[in-house]
C-alpha atoms as a PDB file:
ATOM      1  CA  UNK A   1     115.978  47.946 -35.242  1.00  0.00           C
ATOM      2  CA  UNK A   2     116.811  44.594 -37.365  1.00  0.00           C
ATOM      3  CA  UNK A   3     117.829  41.755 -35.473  1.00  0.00           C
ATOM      4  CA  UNK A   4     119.020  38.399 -36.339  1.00  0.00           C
ATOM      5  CA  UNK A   5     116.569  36.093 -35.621  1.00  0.00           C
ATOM      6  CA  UNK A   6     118.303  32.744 -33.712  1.00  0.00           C
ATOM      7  CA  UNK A   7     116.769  30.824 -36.563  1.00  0.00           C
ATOM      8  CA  UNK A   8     118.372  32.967 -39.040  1.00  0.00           C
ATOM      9  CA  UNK A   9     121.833  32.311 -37.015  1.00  0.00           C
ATOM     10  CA  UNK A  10     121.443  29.171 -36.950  1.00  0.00           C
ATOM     11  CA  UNK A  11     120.773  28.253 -40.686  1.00  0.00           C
ATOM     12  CA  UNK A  12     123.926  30.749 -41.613  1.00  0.00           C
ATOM     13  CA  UNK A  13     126.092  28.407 -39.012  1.00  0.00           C
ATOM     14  CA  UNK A  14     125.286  24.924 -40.545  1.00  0.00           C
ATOM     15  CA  UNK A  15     125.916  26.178 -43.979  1.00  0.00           C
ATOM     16  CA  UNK A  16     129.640  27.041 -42.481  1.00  0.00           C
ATOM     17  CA  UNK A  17     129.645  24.110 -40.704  1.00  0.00           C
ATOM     18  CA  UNK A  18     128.732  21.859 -43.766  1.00  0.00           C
ATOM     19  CA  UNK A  19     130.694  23.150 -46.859  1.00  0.00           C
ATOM     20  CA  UNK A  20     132.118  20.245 -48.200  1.00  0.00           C
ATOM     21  CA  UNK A  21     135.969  19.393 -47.640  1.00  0.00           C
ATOM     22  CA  UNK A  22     137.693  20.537 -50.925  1.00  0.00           C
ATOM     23  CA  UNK A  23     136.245  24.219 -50.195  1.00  0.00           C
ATOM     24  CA  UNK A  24     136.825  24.439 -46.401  1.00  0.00           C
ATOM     25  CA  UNK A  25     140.758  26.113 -46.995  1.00  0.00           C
ATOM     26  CA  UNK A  26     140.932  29.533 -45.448  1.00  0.00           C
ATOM     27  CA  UNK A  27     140.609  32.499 -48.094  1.00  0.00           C
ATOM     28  CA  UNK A  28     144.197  32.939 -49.598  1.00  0.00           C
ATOM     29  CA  UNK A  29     143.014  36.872 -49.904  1.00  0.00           C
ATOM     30  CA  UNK A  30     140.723  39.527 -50.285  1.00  0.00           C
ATOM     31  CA  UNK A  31     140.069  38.852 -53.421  1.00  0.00           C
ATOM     32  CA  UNK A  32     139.629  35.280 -53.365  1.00  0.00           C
ATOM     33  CA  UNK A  33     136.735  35.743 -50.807  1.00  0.00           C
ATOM     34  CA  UNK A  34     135.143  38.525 -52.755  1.00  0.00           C
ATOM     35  CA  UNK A  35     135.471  36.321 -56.163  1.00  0.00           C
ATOM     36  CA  UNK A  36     133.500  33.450 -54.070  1.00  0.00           C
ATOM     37  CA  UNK A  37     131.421  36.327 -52.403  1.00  0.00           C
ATOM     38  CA  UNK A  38     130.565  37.087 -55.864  1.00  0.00           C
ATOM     39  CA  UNK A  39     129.728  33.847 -57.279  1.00  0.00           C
ATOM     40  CA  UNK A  40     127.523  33.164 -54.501  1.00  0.00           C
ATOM     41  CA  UNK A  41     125.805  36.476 -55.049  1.00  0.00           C
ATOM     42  CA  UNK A  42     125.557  35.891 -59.026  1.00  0.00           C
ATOM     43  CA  UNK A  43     123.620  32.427 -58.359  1.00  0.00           C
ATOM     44  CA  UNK A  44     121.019  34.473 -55.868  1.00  0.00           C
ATOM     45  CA  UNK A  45     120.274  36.901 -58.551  1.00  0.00           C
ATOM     46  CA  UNK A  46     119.935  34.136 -60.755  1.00  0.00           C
ATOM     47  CA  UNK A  47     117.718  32.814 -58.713  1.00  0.00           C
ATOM     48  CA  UNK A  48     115.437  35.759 -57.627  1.00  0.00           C
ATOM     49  CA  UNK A  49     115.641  36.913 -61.784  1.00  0.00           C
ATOM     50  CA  UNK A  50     115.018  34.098 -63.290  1.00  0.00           C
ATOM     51  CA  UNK A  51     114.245  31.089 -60.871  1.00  0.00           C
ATOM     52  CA  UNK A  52     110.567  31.463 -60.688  1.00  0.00           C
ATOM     53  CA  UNK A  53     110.207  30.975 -64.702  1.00  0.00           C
ATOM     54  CA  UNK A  54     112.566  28.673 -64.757  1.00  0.00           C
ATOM     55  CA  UNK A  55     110.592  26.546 -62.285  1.00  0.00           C
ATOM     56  CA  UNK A  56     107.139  27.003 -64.091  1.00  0.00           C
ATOM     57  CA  UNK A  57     108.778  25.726 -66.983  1.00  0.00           C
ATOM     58  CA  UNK A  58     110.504  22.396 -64.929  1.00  0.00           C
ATOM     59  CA  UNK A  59     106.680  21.995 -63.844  1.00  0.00           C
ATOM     60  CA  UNK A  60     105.126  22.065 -66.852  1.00  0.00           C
ATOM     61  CA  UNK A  61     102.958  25.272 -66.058  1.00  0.00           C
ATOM     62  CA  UNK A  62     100.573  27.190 -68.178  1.00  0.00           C
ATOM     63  CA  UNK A  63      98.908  29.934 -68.602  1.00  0.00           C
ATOM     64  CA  UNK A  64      95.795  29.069 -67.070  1.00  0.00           C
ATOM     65  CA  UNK A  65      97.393  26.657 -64.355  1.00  0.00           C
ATOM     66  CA  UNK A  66      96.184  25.437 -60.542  1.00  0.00           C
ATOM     67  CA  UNK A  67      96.440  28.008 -57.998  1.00  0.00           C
ATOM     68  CA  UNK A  68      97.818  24.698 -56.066  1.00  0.00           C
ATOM     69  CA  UNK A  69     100.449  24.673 -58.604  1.00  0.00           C
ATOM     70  CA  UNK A  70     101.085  28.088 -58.896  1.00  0.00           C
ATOM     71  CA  UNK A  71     101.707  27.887 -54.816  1.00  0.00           C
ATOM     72  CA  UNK A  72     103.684  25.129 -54.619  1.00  0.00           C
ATOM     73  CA  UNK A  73     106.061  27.240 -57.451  1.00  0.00           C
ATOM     74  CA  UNK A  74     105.909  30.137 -55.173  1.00  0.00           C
ATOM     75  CA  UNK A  75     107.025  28.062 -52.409  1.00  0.00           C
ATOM     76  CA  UNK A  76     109.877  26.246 -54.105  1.00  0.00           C
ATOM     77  CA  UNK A  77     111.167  29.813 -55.428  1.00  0.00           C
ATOM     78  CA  UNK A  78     110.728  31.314 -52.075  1.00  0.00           C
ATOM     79  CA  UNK A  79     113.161  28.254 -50.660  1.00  0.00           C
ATOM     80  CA  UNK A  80     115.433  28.670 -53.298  1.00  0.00           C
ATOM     81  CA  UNK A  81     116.218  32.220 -52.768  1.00  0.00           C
ATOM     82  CA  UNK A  82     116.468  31.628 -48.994  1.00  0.00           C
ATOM     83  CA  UNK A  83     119.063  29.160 -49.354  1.00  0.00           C
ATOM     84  CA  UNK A  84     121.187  31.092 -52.108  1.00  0.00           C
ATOM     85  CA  UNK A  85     120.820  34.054 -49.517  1.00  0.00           C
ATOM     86  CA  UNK A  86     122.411  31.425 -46.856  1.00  0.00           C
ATOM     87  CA  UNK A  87     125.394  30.912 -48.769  1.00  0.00           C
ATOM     88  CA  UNK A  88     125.902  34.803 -49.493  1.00  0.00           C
ATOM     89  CA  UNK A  89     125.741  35.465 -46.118  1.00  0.00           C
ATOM     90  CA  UNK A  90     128.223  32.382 -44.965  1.00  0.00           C
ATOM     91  CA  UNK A  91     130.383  33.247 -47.687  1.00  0.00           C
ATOM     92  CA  UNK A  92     130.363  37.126 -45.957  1.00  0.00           C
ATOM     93  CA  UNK A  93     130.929  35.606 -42.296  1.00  0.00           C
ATOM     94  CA  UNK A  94     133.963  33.639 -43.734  1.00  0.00           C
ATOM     95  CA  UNK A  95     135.410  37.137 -45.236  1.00  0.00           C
ATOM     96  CA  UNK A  96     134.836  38.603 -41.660  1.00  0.00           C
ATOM     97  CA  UNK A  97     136.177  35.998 -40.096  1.00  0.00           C
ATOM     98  CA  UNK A  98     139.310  34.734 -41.422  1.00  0.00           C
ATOM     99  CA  UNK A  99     140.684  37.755 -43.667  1.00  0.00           C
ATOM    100  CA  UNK A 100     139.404  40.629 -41.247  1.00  0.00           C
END
């Protein structure tokens, strides 16, 4: 069985809790949320697609670079995507809550 870790909760909860001002209006509809649902989604797939490369690149890395290097990348990708997977999932609990 999958659970939601309280850590997981609680990182979902301050992204609610901290859009900023000019986006906290309720959903007008369904398919508002879902359009903001979907822009949300678009930038994670961005991100797991195309974020690592694009972050070798920003650091200057090369074929034959430092496995330090090559971590940290891994690292900063692996935030990324967690935080773009925050906002999908916010996004989601906002279509629950308010239009459901």
């Amino acid at each position: 069985m999958i659970t939601l870790e309280p850590k997981t909760i609680d990182l979902i909860k301050f992204e609610l809790e901290n859009i900023p001002l000019k986006y906290q209006q309720p959903f007008n509809s369904f398919h508002e949320g879902l359009a903001i649902l979907r822009e949300e989604y678009i930038e994670l797939e961005s991100e797991i697609f195309f974020g690592e490369k694009k972050l070798e690149s920003n650091h200057l890395v090369v074929a034959n670079r430092s496995h330090t290097t090559a971590s940290l990348v891994r690292l900063e990708h692996k935030a990324n995507v967690r935080d773009e997977a925050i906002q999908v999932a916010a996004m989601a609990c906002r279509i629950i809550q308010e239009l459901t």
